[in-house]
C-alpha atoms as a PDB file:
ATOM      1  CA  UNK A   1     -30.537   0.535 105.412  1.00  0.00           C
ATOM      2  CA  UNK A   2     -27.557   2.971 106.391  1.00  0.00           C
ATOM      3  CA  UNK A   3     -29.283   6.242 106.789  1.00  0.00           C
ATOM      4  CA  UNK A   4     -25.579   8.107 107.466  1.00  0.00           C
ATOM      5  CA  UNK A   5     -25.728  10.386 104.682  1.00  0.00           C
ATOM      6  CA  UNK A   6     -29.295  11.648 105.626  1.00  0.00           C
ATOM      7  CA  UNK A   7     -28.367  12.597 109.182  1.00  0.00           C
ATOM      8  CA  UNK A   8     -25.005  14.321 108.420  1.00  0.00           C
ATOM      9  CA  UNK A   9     -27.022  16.196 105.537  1.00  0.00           C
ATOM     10  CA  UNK A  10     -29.189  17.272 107.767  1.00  0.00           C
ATOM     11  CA  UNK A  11     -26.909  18.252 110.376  1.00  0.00           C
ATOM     12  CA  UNK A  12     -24.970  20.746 108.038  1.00  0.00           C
ATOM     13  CA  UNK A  13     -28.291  22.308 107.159  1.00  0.00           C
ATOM     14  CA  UNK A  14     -29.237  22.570 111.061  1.00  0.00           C
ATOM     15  CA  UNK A  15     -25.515  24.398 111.449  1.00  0.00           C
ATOM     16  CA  UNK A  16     -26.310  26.505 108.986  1.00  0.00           C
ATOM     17  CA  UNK A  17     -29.006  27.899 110.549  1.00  0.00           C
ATOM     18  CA  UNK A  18     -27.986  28.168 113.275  1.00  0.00           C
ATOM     19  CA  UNK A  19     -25.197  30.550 111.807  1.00  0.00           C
ATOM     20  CA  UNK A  20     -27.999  32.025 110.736  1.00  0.00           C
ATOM     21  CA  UNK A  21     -29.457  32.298 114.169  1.00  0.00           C
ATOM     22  CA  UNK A  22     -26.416  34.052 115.312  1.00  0.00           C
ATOM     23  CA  UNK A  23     -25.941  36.315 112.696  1.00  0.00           C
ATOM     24  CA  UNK A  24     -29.771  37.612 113.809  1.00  0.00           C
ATOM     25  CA  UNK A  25     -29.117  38.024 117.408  1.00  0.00           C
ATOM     26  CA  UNK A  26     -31.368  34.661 118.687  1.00  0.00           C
ATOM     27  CA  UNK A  27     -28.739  33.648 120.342  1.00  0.00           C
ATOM     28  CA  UNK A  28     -30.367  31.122 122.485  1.00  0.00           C
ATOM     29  CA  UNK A  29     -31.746  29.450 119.031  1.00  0.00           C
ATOM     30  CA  UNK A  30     -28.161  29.629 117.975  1.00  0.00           C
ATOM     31  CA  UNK A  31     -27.554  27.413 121.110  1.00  0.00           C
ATOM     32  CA  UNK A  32     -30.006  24.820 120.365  1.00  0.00           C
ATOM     33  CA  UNK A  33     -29.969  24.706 116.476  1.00  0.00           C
ATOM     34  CA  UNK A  34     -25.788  24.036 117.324  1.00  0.00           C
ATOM     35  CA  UNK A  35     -26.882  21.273 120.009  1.00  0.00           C
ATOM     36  CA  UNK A  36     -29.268  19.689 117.280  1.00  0.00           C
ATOM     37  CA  UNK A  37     -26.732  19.886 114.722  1.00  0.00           C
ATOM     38  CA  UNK A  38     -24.013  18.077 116.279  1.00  0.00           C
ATOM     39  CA  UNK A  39     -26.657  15.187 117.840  1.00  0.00           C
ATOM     40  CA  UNK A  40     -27.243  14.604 114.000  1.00  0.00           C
ATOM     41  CA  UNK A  41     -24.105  14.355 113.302  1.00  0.00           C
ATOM     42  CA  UNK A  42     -22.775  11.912 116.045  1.00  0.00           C
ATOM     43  CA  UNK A  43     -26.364   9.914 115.049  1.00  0.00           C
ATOM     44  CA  UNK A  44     -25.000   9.419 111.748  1.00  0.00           C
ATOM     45  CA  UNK A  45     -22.158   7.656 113.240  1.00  0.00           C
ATOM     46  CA  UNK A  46     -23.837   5.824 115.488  1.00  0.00           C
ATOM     47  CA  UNK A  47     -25.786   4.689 112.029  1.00  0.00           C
ATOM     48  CA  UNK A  48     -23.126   4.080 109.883  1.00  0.00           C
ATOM     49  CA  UNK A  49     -22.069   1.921 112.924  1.00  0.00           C
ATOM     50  CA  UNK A  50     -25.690  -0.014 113.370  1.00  0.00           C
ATOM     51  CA  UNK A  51     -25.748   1.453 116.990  1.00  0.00           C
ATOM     52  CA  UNK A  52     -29.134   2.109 117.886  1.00  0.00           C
ATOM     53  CA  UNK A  53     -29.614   5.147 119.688  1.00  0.00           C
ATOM     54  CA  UNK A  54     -32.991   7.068 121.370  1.00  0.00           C
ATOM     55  CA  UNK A  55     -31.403   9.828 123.432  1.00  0.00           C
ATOM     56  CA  UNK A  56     -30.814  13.331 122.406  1.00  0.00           C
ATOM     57  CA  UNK A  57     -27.708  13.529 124.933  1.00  0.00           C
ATOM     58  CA  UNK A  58     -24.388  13.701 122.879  1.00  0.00           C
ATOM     59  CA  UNK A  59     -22.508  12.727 125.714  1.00  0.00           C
ATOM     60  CA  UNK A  60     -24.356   8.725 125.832  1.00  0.00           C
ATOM     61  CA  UNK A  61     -24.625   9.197 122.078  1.00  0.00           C
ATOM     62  CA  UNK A  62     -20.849   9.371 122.325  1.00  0.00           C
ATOM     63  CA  UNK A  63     -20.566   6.391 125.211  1.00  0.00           C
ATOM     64  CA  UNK A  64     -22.452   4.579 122.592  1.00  0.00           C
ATOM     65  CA  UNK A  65     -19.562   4.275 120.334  1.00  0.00           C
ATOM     66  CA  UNK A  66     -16.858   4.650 122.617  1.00  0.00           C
ATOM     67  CA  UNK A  67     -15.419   1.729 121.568  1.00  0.00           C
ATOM     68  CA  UNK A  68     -15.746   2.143 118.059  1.00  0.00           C
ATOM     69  CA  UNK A  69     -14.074   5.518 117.788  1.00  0.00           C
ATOM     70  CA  UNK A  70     -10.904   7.141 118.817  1.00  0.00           C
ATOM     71  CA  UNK A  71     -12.240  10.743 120.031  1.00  0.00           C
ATOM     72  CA  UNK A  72     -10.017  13.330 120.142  1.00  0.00           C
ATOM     73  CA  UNK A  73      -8.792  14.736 123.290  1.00  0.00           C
ATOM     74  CA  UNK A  74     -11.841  17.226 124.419  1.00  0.00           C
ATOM     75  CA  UNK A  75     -14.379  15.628 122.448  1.00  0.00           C
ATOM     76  CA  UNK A  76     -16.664  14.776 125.290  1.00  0.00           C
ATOM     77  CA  UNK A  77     -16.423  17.988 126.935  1.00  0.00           C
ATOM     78  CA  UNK A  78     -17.737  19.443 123.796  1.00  0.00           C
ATOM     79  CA  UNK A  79     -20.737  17.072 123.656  1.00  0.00           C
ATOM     80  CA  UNK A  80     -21.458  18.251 127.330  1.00  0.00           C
ATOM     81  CA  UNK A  81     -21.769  22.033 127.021  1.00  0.00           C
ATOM     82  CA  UNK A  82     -23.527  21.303 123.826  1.00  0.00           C
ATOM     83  CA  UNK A  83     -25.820  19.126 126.098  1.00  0.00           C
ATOM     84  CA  UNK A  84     -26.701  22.103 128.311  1.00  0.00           C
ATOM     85  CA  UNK A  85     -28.272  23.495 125.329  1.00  0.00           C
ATOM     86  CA  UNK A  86     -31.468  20.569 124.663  1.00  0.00           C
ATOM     87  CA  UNK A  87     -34.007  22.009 126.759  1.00  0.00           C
ATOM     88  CA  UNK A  88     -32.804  25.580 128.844  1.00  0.00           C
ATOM     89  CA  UNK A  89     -32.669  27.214 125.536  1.00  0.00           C
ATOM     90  CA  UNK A  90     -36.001  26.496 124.538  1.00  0.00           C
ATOM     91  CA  UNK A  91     -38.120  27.099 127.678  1.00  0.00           C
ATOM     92  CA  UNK A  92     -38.828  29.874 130.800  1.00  0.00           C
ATOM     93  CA  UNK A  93     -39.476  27.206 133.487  1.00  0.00           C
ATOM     94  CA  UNK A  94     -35.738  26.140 132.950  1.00  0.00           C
ATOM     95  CA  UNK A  95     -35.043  29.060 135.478  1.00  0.00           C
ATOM     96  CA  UNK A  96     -36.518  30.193 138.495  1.00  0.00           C
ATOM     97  CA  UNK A  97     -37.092  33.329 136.308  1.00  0.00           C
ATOM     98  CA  UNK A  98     -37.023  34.687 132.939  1.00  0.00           C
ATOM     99  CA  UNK A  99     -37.171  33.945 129.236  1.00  0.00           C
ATOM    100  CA  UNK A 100     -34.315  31.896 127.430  1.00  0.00           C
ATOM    101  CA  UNK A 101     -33.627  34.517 125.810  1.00  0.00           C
ATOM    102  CA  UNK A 102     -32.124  36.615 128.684  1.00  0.00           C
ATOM    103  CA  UNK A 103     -29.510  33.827 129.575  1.00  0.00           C
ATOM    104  CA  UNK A 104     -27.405  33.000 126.468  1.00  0.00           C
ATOM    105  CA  UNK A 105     -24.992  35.367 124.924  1.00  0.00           C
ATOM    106  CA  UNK A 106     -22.694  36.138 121.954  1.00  0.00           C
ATOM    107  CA  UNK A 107     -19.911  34.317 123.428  1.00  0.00           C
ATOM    108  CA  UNK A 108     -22.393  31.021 124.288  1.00  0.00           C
ATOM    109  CA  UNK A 109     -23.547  31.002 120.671  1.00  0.00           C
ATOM    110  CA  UNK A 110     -19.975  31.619 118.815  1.00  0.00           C
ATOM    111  CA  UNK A 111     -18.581  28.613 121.540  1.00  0.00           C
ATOM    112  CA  UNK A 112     -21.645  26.643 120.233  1.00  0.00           C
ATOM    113  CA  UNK A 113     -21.168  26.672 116.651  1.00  0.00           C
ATOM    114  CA  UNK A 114     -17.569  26.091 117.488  1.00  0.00           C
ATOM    115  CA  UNK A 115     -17.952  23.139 119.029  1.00  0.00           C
ATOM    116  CA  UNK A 116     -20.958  22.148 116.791  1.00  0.00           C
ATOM    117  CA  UNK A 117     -18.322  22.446 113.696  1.00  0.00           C
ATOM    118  CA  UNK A 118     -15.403  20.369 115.461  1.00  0.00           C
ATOM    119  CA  UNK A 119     -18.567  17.429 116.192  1.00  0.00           C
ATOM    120  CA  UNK A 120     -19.617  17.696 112.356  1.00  0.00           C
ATOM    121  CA  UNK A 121     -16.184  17.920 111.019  1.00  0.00           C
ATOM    122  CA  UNK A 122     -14.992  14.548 112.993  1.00  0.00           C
ATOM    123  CA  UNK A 123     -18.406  12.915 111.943  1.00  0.00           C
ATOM    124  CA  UNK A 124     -17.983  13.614 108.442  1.00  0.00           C
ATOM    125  CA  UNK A 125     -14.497  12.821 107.919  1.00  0.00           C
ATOM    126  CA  UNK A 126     -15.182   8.854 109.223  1.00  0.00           C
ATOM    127  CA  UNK A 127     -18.428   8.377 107.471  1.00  0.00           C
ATOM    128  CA  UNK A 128     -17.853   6.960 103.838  1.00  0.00           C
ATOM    129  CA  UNK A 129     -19.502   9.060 101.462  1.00  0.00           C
END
Protein backbone atom coordinates (compact mmCIF):
# COMPACT_ATOMS: atom_id res chain seq x y z
CA UNK A 1 0.00 0.00 0.00
CA UNK A 2 1.60 3.42 -1.21
CA UNK A 3 1.37 5.55 1.83
CA UNK A 4 2.90 8.81 -0.34
CA UNK A 5 0.07 10.99 0.10
CA UNK A 6 -0.02 10.46 3.96
CA UNK A 7 3.61 11.45 4.50
CA UNK A 8 3.67 14.54 2.19
CA UNK A 9 0.27 15.54 4.02
CA UNK A 10 1.80 15.37 6.93
CA UNK A 11 4.86 17.06 6.08
CA UNK A 12 2.99 20.32 4.94
CA UNK A 13 1.20 20.31 8.26
CA UNK A 14 4.70 19.83 10.18
CA UNK A 15 5.96 23.09 7.91
CA UNK A 16 3.27 24.80 8.90
CA UNK A 17 4.00 24.73 12.24
CA UNK A 18 6.88 25.22 12.18
CA UNK A 19 6.08 28.70 10.48
CA UNK A 20 4.24 28.85 13.27
CA UNK A 21 7.16 28.19 15.51
CA UNK A 22 8.97 31.02 13.98
CA UNK A 23 6.46 33.45 13.92
CA UNK A 24 6.47 32.83 18.07
CA UNK A 25 10.09 33.21 18.61
CA UNK A 26 10.90 29.12 19.36
CA UNK A 27 13.23 29.25 17.08
CA UNK A 28 14.99 26.12 17.89
CA UNK A 29 11.39 24.27 17.45
CA UNK A 30 11.30 26.10 14.18
CA UNK A 31 14.59 24.15 13.47
CA UNK A 32 13.36 20.81 14.22
CA UNK A 33 9.62 21.01 13.15
CA UNK A 34 11.57 22.21 9.48
CA UNK A 35 14.01 19.05 9.87
CA UNK A 36 10.83 16.78 10.51
CA UNK A 37 9.02 18.27 7.77
CA UNK A 38 11.32 17.75 5.03
CA UNK A 39 12.27 13.88 6.40
CA UNK A 40 8.45 13.38 5.66
CA UNK A 41 8.61 14.61 2.68
CA UNK A 42 11.72 12.81 1.15
CA UNK A 43 9.92 9.51 3.08
CA UNK A 44 7.12 9.92 0.85
CA UNK A 45 9.39 9.49 -2.00
CA UNK A 46 11.21 6.94 -0.80
CA UNK A 47 7.42 5.32 -0.52
CA UNK A 48 6.07 6.12 -3.63
CA UNK A 49 9.39 4.43 -4.72
CA UNK A 50 8.97 1.06 -2.37
CA UNK A 51 12.37 2.08 -0.74
CA UNK A 52 12.31 1.10 2.69
CA UNK A 53 13.78 3.46 4.92
CA UNK A 54 14.42 3.55 9.10
CA UNK A 55 16.69 6.57 9.50
CA UNK A 56 15.68 10.03 10.30
CA UNK A 57 18.92 11.40 8.37
CA UNK A 58 17.80 13.18 5.08
CA UNK A 59 21.07 12.93 3.76
CA UNK A 60 20.90 8.53 3.58
CA UNK A 61 17.18 9.11 3.06
CA UNK A 62 18.40 10.92 -0.03
CA UNK A 63 21.40 8.17 -0.87
CA UNK A 64 18.48 5.91 -0.73
CA UNK A 65 17.07 7.09 -3.92
CA UNK A 66 19.96 8.46 -5.49
CA UNK A 67 19.47 6.57 -8.30
CA UNK A 68 15.98 7.05 -8.73
CA UNK A 69 15.99 10.83 -8.72
CA UNK A 70 17.73 13.61 -10.45
CA UNK A 71 18.38 16.14 -7.38
CA UNK A 72 18.94 19.43 -8.10
CA UNK A 73 22.22 20.99 -7.72
CA UNK A 74 22.39 21.78 -3.71
CA UNK A 75 19.91 19.37 -2.75
CA UNK A 76 22.09 17.39 -0.44
CA UNK A 77 23.58 20.24 1.21
CA UNK A 78 20.14 21.19 2.18
CA UNK A 79 19.33 17.75 3.66
CA UNK A 80 22.63 18.21 5.74
CA UNK A 81 22.06 21.47 7.62
CA UNK A 82 18.56 20.28 7.98
CA UNK A 83 20.26 17.15 9.56
CA UNK A 84 22.01 19.25 12.21
CA UNK A 85 18.66 20.02 13.41
CA UNK A 86 17.33 16.04 14.68
CA UNK A 87 18.61 16.04 18.03
CA UNK A 88 20.76 19.61 19.13
CA UNK A 89 17.53 21.38 18.90
CA UNK A 90 15.73 19.33 21.18
CA UNK A 91 18.17 18.70 24.07
CA UNK A 92 20.86 20.63 26.71
CA UNK A 93 23.41 17.76 26.76
CA UNK A 94 23.92 18.50 22.94
CA UNK A 95 26.40 21.23 24.30
CA UNK A 96 28.86 21.36 26.84
CA UNK A 97 26.45 24.07 28.18
CA UNK A 98 23.15 25.57 27.87
CA UNK A 99 19.58 25.11 26.71
CA UNK A 100 18.69 24.69 22.89
CA UNK A 101 17.18 27.45 23.06
CA UNK A 102 20.24 29.78 23.44
CA UNK A 103 21.92 28.38 20.18
CA UNK A 104 19.52 28.81 17.21
CA UNK A 105 18.54 32.11 15.81
CA UNK A 106 16.24 34.04 13.42
CA UNK A 107 18.48 33.54 10.60
CA UNK A 108 18.82 29.43 11.47
CA UNK A 109 15.04 29.17 11.53
CA UNK A 110 14.15 31.44 8.27
CA UNK A 111 17.29 29.17 6.43
CA UNK A 112 15.33 26.15 7.84
CA UNK A 113 12.00 26.66 6.53
CA UNK A 114 13.77 27.67 3.40
CA UNK A 115 15.30 24.75 2.80
CA UNK A 116 12.41 22.70 4.36
CA UNK A 117 10.10 24.37 1.44
CA UNK A 118 12.67 23.68 -1.54
CA UNK A 119 12.69 19.59 0.05
CA UNK A 120 8.70 19.65 0.09
CA UNK A 121 8.30 21.47 -3.10
CA UNK A 122 10.68 18.84 -5.12
CA UNK A 123 8.86 15.95 -3.19
CA UNK A 124 5.56 17.02 -4.14
CA UNK A 125 6.01 17.90 -7.61
CA UNK A 126 7.28 13.96 -8.47
CA UNK A 127 4.77 12.22 -6.35
CA UNK A 128 1.48 11.48 -8.40
CA UNK A 129 -1.34 12.80 -6.66
Amino acid sequence: MDRSIDWLKQAERDLETAKSNFANGFYEWTCFIAQQAAEKAVKALCEQHKTITRTHQLIKLLESINDLEDFPEGFYQKGAYLDRFYVLTRYPNGFDCGAPMEYFFKKDAQEAISYAEDIIRFCNNKIAK
